[in-house]
N, C-alpha and C. Protein backbone atom coordinates (compact mmCIF):
# COMPACT_ATOMS: atom_id res chain seq x y z
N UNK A 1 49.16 61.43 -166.37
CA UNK A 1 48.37 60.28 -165.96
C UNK A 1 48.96 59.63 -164.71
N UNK A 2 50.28 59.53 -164.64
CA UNK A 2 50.95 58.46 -163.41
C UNK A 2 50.79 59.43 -162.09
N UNK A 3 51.33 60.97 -162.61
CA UNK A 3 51.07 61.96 -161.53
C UNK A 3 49.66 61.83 -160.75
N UNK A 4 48.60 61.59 -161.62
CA UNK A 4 47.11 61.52 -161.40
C UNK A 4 47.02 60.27 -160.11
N UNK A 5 47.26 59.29 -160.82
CA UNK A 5 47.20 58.15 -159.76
C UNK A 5 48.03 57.99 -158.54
N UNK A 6 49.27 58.98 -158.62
CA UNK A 6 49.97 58.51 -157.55
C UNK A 6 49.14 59.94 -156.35
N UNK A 7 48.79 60.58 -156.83
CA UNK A 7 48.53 61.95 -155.85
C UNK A 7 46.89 60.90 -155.31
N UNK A 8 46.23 60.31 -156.02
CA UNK A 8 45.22 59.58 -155.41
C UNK A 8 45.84 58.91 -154.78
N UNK A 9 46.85 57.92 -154.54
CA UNK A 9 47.25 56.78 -153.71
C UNK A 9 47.73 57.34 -152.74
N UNK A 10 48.48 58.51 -152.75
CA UNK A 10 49.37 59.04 -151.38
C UNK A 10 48.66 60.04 -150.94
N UNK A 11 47.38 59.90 -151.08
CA UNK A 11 46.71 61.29 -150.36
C UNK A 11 46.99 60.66 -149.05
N UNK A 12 47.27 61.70 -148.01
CA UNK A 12 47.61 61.27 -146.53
C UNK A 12 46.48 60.94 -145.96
N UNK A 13 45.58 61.23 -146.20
CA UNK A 13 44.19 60.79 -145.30
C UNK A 13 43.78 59.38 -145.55
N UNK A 14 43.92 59.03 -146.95
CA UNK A 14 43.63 57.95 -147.52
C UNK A 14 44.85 56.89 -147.03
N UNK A 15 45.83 57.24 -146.52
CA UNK A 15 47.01 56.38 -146.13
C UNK A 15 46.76 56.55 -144.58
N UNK A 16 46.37 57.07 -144.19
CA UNK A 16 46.11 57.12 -142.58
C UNK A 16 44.95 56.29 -142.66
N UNK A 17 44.27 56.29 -142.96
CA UNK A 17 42.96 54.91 -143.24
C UNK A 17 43.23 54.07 -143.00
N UNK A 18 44.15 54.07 -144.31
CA UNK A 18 44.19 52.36 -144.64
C UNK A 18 45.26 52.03 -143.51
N UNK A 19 46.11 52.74 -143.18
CA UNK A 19 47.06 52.07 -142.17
C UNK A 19 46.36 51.77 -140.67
N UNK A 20 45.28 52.95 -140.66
CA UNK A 20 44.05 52.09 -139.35
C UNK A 20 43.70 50.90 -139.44
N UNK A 21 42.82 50.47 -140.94
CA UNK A 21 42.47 49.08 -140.69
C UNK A 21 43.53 48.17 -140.98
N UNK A 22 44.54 48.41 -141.21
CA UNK A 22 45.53 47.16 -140.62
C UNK A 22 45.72 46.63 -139.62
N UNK A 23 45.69 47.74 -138.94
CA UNK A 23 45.93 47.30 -137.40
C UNK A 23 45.29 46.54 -137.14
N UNK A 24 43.97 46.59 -137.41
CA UNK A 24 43.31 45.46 -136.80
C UNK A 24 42.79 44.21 -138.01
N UNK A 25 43.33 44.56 -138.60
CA UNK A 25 42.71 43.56 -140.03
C UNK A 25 43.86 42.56 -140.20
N UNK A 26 45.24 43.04 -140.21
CA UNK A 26 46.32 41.40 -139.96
C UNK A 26 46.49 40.93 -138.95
N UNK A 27 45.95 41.47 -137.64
CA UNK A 27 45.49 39.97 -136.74
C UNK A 27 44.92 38.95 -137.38
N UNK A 28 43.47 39.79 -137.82
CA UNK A 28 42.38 38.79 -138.02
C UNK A 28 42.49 37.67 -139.01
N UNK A 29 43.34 38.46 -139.91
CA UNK A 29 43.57 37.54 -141.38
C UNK A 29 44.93 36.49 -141.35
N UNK A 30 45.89 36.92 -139.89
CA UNK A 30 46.75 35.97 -139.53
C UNK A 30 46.05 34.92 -139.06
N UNK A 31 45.10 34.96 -138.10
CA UNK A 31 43.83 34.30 -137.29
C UNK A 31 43.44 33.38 -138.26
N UNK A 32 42.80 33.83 -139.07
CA UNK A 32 42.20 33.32 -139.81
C UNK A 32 43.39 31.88 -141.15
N UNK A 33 43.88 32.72 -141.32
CA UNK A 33 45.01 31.32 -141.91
C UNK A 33 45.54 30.57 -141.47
N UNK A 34 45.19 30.86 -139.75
CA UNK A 34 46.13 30.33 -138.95
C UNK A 34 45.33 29.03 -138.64
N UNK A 35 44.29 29.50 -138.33
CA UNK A 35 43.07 28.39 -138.10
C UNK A 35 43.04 27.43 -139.76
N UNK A 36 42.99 28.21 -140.75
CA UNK A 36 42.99 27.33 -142.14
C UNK A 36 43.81 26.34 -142.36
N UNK A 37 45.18 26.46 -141.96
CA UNK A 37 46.69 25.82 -141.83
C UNK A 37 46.18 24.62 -140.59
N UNK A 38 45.63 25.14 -139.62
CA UNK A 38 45.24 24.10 -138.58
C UNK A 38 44.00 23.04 -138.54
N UNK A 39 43.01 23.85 -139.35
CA UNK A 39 42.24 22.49 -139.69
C UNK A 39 42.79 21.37 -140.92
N UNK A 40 43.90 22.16 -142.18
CA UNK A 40 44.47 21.35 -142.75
C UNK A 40 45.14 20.18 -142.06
N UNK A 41 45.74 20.88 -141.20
CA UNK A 41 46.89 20.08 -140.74
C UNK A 41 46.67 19.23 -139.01
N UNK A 42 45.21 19.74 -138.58
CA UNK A 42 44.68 18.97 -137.56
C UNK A 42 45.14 19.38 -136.17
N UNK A 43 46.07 20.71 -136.59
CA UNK A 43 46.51 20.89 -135.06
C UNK A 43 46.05 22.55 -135.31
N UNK A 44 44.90 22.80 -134.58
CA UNK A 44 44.63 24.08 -135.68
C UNK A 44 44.57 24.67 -133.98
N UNK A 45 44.83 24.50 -132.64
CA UNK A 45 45.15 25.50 -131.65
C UNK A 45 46.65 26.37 -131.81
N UNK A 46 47.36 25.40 -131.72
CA UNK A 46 48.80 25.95 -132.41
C UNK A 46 49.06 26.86 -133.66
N UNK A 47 48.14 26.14 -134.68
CA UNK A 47 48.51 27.22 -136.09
C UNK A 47 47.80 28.51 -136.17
N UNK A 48 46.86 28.47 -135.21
CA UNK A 48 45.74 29.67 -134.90
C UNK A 48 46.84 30.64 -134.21
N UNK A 49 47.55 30.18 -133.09
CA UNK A 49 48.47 31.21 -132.32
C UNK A 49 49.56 31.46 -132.76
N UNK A 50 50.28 30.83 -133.89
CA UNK A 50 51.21 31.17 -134.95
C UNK A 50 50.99 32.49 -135.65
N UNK A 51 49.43 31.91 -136.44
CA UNK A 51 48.92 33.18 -137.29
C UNK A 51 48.21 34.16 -136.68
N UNK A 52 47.47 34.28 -135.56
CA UNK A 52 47.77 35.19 -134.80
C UNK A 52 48.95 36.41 -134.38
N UNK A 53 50.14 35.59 -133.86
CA UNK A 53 51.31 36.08 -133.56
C UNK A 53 52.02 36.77 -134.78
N UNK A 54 51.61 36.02 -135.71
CA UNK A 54 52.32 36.90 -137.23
C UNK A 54 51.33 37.96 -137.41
N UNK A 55 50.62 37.76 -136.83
CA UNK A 55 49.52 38.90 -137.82
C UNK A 55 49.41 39.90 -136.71
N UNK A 56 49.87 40.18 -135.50
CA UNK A 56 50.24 41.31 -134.65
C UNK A 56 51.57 41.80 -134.56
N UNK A 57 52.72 40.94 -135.13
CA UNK A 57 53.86 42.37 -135.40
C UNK A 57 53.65 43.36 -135.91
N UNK A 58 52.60 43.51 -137.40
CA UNK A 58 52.44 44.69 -137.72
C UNK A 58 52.04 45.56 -137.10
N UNK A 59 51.02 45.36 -135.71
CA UNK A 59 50.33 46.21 -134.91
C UNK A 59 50.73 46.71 -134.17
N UNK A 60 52.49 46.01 -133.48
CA UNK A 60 53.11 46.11 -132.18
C UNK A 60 54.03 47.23 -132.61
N UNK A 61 54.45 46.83 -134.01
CA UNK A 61 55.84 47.72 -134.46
C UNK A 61 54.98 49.12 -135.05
N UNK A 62 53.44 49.51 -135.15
CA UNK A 62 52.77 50.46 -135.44
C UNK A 62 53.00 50.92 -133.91
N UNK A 63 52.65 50.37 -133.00
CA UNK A 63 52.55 51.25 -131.58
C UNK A 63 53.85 51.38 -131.25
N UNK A 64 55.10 50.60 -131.96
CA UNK A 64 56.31 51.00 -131.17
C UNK A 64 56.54 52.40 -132.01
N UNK A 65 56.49 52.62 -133.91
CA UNK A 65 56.62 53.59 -134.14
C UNK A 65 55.86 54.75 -133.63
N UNK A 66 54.62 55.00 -133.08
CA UNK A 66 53.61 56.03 -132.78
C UNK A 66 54.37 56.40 -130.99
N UNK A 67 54.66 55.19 -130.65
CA UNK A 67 55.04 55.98 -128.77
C UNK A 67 56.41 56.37 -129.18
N UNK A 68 57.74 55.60 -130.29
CA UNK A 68 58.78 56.55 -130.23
C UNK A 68 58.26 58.26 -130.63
N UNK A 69 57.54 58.20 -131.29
CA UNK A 69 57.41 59.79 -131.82
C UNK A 69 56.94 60.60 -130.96
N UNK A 70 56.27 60.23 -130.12
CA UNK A 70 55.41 61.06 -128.87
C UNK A 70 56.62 60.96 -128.11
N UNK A 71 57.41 60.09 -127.59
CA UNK A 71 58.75 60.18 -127.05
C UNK A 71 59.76 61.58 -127.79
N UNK A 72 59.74 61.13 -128.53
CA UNK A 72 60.87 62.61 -129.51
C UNK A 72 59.77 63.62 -129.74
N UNK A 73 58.50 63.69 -129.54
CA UNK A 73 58.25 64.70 -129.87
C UNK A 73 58.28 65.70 -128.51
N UNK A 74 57.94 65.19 -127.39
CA UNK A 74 58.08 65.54 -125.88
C UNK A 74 59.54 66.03 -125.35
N UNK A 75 60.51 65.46 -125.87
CA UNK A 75 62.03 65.41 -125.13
C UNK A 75 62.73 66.09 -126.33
N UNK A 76 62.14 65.78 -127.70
CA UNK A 76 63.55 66.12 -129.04
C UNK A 76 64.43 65.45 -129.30
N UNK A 77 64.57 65.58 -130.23
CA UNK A 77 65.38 64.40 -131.01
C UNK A 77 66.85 64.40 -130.46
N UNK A 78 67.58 65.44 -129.64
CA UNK A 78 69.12 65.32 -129.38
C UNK A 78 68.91 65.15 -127.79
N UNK A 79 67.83 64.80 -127.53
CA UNK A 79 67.79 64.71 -125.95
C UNK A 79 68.32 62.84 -125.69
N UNK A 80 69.07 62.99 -124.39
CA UNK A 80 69.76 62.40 -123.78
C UNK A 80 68.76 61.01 -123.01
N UNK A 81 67.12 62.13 -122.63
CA UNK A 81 66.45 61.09 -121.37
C UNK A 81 65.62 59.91 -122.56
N UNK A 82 65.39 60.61 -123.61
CA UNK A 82 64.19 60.22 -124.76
C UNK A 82 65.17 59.30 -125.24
N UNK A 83 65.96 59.30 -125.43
CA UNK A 83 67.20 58.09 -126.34
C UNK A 83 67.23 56.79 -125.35
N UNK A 84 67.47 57.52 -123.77
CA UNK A 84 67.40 56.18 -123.21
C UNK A 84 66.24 55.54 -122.65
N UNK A 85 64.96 55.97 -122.76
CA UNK A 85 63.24 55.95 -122.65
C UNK A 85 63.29 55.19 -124.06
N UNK A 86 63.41 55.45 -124.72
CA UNK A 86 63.00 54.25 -126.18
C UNK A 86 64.06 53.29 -126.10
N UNK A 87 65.06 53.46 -125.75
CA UNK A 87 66.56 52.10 -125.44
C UNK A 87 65.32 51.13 -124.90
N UNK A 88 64.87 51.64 -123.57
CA UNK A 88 64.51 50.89 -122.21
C UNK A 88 63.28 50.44 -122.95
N UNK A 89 62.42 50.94 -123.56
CA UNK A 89 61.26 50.17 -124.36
C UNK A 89 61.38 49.33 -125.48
N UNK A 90 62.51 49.75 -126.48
CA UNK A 90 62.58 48.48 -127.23
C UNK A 90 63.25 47.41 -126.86
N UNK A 91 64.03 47.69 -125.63
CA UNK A 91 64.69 46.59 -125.33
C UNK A 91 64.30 45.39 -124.14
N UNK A 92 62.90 46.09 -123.81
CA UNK A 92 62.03 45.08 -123.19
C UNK A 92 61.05 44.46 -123.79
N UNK A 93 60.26 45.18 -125.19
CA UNK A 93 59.72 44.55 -126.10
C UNK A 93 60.55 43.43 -126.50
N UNK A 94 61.86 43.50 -127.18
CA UNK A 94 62.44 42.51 -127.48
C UNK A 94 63.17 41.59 -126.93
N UNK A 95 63.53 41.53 -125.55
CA UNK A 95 63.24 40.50 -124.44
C UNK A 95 61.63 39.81 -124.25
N UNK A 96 61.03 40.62 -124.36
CA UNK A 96 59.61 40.24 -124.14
C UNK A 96 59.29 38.67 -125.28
N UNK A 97 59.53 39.50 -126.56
CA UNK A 97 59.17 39.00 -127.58
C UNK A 97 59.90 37.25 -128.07
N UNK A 98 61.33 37.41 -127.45
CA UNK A 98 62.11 35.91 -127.18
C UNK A 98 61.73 35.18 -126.11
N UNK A 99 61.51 35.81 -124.91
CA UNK A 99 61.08 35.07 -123.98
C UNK A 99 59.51 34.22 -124.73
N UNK A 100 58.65 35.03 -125.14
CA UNK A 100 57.52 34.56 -125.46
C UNK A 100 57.76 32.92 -127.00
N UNK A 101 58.26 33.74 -127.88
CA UNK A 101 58.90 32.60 -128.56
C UNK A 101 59.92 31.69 -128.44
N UNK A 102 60.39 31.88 -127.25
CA UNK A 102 61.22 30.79 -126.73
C UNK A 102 60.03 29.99 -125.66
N UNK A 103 59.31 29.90 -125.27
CA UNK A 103 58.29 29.56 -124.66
C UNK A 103 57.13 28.82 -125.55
N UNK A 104 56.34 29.79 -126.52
CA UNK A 104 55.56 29.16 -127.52
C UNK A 104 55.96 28.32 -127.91
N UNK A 105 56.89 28.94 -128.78
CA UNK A 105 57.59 27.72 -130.19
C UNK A 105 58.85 26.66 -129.95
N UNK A 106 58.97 26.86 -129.21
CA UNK A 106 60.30 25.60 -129.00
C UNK A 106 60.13 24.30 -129.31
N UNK A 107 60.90 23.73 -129.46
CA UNK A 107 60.68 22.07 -130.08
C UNK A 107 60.31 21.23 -129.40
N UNK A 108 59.93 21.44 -128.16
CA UNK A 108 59.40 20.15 -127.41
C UNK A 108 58.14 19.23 -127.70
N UNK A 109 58.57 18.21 -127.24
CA UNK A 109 57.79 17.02 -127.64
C UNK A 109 56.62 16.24 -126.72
């Protein structure tokens, strides 16, 4: 019986699906709470771009995993240029990503 259900849950096609509409479905549903949190709370431009912003890491860190692999799949995994081609991309995403939340969210008044 457990064998039964788990071979339905991990069928790969059925997990390639569902991991499509994420991508675009926890924006929307960050969006969407984000705006809920903001009409609660009356400042609903801000809580909209909060829940927004939460609800696209999942999408960003989907495209960072899909371009490392096209990276290693092009160069190989013991190659020298591909190690420092994904260095140089995650490490401007994550400059990117402080600069931006050091900008958004900071405490100013």
């Amino acid at each position: 019986m457990l064998k039964t259900i788990l071979d339905f849950i991990l069928n790969e096609d059925r997990l390639n699906l569902f991991f499509r509409h994420l991508l675009w479905m926890t924006p929307a549903i960050g969006l969407i709470i984000g705006c809920i949190s903001g009409w609660i709370r009356h400042r609903n431009p801000k809580h909209a771009m909060i829940g927004l912003s939460i609800g696209l890491i999942g999408s960003m860190i989907s495209a960072l995993w899909y371009m490392y692999n096209a990276i290693m799949d092009h160069f190989g995994l013991d190659s020298v240029a591909g190690l420092l081609i994904n260095l140089l991309i995650f490490t401007l995403v994550g400059l990117l990503l402080g600069w931006i939340t050091r900008y958004f969210f900071s405490c100013k008044k």
